[in-house]
C-alpha atoms as a PDB file:
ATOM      1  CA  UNK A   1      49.434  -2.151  26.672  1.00  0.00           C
ATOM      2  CA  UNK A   2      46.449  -1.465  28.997  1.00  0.00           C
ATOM      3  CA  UNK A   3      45.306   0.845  31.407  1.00  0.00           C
ATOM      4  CA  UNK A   4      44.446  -2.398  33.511  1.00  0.00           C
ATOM      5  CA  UNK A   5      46.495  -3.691  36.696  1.00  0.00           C
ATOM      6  CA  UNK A   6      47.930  -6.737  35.690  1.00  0.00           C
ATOM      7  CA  UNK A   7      46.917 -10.407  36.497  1.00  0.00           C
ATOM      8  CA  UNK A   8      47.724 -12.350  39.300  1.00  0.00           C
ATOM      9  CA  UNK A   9      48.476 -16.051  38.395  1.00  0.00           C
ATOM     10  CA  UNK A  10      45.486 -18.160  37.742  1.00  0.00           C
ATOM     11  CA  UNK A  11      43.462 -15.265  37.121  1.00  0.00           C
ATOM     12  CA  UNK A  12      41.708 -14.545  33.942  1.00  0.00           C
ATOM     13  CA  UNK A  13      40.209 -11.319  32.536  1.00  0.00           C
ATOM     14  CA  UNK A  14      36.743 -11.654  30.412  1.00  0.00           C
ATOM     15  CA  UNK A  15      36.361 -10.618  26.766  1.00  0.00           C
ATOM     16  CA  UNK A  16      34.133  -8.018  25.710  1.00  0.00           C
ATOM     17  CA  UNK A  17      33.015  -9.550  22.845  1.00  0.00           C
ATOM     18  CA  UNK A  18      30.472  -6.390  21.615  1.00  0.00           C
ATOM     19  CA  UNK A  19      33.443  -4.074  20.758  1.00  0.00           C
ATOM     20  CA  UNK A  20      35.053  -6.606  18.469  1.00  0.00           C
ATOM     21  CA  UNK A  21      34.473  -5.323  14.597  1.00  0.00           C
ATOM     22  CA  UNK A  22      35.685  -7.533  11.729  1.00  0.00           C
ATOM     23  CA  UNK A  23      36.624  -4.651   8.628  1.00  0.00           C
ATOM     24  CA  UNK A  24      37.697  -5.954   5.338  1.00  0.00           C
ATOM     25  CA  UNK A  25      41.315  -5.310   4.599  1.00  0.00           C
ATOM     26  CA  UNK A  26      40.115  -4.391   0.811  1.00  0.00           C
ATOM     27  CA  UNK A  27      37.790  -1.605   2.068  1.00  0.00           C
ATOM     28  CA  UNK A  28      39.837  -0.104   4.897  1.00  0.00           C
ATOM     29  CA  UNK A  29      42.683   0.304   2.141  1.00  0.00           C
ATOM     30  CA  UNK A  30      40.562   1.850  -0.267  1.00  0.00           C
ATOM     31  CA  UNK A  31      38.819   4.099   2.689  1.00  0.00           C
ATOM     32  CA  UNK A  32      42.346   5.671   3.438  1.00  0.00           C
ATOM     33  CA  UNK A  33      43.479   8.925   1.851  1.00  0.00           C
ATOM     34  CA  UNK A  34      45.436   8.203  -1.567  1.00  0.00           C
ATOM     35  CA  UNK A  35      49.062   8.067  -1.302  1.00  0.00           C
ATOM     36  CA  UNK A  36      50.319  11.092  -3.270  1.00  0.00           C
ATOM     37  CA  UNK A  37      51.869  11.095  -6.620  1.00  0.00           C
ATOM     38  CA  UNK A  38      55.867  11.134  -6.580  1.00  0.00           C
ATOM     39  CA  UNK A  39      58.347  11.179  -8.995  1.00  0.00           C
ATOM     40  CA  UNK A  40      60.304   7.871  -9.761  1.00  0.00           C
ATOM     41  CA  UNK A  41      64.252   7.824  -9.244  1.00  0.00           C
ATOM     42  CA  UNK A  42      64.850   7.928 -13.203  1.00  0.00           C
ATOM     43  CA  UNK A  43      62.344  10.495 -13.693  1.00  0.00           C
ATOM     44  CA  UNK A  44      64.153  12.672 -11.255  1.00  0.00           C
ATOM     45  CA  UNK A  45      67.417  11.919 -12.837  1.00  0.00           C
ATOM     46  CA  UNK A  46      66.418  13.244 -16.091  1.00  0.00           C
ATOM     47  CA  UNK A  47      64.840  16.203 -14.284  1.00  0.00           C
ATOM     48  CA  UNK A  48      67.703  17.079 -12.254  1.00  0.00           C
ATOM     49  CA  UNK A  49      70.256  16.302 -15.088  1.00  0.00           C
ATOM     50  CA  UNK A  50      68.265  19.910 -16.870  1.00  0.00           C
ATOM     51  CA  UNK A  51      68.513  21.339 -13.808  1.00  0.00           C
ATOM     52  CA  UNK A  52      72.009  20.902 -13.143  1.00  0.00           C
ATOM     53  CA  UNK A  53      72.737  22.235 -16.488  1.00  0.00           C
ATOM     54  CA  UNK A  54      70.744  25.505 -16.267  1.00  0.00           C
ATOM     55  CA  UNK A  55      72.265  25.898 -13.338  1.00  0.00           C
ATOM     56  CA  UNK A  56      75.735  26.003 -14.956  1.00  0.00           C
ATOM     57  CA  UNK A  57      74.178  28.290 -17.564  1.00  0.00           C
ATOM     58  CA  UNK A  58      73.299  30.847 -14.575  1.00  0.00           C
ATOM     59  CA  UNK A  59      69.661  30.350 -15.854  1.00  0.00           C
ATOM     60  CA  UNK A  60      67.859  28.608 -12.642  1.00  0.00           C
ATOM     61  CA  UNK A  61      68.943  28.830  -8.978  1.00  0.00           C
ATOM     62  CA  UNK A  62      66.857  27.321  -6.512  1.00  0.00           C
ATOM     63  CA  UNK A  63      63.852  24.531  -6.609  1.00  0.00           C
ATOM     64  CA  UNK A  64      61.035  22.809  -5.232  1.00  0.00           C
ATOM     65  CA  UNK A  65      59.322  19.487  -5.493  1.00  0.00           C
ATOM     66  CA  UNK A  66      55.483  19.470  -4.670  1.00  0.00           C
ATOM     67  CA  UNK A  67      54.039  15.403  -3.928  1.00  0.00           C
ATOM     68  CA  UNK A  68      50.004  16.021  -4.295  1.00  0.00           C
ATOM     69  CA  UNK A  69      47.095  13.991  -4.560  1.00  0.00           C
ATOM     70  CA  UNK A  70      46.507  14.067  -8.125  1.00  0.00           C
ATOM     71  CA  UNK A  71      50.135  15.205  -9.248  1.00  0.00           C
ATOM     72  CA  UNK A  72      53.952  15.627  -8.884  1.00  0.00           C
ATOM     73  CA  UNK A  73      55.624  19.302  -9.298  1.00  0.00           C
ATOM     74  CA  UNK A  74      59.037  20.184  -9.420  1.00  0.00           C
ATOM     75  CA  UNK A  75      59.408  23.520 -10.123  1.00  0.00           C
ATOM     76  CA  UNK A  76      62.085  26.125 -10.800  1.00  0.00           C
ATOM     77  CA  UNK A  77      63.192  29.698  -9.318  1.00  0.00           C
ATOM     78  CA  UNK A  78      65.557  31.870 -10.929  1.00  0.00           C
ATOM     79  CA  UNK A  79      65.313  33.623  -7.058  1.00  0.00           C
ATOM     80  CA  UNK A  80      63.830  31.599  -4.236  1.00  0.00           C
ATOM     81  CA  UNK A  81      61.476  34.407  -3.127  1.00  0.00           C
ATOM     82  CA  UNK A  82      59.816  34.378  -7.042  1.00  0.00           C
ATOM     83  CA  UNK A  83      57.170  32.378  -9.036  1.00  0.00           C
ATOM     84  CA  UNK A  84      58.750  29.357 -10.605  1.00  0.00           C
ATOM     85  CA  UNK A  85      59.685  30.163 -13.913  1.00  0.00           C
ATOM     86  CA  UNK A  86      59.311  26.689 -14.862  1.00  0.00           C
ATOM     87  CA  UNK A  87      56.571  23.847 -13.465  1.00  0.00           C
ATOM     88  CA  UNK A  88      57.470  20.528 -14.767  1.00  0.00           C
ATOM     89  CA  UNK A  89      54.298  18.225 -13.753  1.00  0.00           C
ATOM     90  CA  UNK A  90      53.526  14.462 -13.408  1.00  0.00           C
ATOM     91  CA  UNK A  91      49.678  13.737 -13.796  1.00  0.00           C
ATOM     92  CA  UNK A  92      49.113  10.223 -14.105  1.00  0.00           C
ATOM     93  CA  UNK A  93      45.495  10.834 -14.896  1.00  0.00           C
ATOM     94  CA  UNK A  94      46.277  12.507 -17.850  1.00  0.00           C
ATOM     95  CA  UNK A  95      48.544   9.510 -19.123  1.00  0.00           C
ATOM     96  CA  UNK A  96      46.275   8.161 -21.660  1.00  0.00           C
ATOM     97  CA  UNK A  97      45.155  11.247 -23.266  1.00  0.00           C
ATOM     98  CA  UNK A  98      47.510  14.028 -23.976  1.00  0.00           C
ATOM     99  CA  UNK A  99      50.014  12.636 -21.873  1.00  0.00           C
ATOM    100  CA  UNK A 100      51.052  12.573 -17.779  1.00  0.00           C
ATOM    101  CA  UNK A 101      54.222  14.857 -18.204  1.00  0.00           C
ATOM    102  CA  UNK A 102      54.018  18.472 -18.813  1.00  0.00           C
ATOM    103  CA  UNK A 103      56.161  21.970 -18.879  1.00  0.00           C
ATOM    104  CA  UNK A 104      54.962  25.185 -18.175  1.00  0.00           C
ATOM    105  CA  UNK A 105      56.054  28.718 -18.156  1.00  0.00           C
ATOM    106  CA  UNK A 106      55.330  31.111 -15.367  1.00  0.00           C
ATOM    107  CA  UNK A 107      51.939  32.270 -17.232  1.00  0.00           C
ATOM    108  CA  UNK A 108      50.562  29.108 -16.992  1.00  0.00           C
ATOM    109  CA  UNK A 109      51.045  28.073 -20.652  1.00  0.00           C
ATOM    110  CA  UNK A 110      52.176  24.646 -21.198  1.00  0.00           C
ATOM    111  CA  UNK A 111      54.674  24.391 -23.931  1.00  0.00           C
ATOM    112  CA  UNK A 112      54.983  21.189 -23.973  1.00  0.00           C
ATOM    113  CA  UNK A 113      53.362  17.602 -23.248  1.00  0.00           C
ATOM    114  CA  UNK A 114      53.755  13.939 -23.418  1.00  0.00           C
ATOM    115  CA  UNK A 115      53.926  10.495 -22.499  1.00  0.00           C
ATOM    116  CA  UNK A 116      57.827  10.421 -22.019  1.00  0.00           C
ATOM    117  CA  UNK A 117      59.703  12.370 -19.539  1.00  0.00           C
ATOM    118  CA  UNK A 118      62.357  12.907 -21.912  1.00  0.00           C
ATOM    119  CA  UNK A 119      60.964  14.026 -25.112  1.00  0.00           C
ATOM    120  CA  UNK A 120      58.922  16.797 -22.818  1.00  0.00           C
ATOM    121  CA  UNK A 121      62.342  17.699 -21.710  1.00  0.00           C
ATOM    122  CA  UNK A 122      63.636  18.897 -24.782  1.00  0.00           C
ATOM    123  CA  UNK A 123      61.825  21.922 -24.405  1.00  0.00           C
ATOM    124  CA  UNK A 124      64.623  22.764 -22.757  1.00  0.00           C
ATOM    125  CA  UNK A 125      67.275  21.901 -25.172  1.00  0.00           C
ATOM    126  CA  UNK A 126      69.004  24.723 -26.742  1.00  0.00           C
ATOM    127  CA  UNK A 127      68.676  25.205 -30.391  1.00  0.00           C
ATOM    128  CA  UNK A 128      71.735  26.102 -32.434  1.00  0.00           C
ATOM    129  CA  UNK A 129      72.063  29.230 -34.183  1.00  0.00           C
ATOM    130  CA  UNK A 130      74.042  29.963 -37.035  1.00  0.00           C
ATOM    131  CA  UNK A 131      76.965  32.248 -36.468  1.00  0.00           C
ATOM    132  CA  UNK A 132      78.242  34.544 -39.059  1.00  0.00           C
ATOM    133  CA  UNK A 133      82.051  35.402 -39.801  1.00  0.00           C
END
């Protein structure tokens, strides 16, 4: 569409040939803003599966999922108005040295990091304790 009348039949409207700009489809992708970093449907599975079962427990209540540039956060509330007690984090540049999935408390310690979603998960299995009679 055009801010121009329209043509009459026959007629023909010239070209402005000076405005035209050829851009290279390689550097006009690589010029936009990253996309950000998400978590995948299985990751989110396995991440919701603890969730659901905390929930049951009465441990966690509410969440939130953060997409950023550089990483993925879903992190957990025991009340919606606190700090999560829980940030589980996705940081794909990180995925060749320690490892691009992490857990960490609500003091910023990380207690514990890997290459697989679900071995970092099982920081949130519950050991068994030995019960007395």
């Amino acid at each position: 569409m055009t801010d121009q009348p329209d043509l009459r039949h026959g007629e023909s409207r010239s070209v402005d040939h000076s405005s035209s700009v050829v851009v290279d489809l390689r550097e006009y992708k690589q010029s936009k803003d990253p996309l950000p970093v998400t978590f995948h449907r299985r990751e989110l599975d396995a991440i919701l599966w603890i969730y659901g079962r905390m929930v049951g427990d009465g441990e966690w209540r509410d969440y939130a999922i953060d997409h950023l540039k550089d990483k993925a956060v879903f992190s957990v509330f025991k009340r919606s108005g606190e700090m999560p007690l829980f940030r589980i984090e996705k940081n794909p540049k990180l995925a060749a040295k320690q490892g691009a999935y992490s857990v960490i408390n609500v003091n910023g310690m990380i207690l514990k990091r890997g290459h697989e979603l679900n071995q970092v998960l099982k920081v949130f299995d519950k050991a068994l304790k030995l019960v007395d009679k």
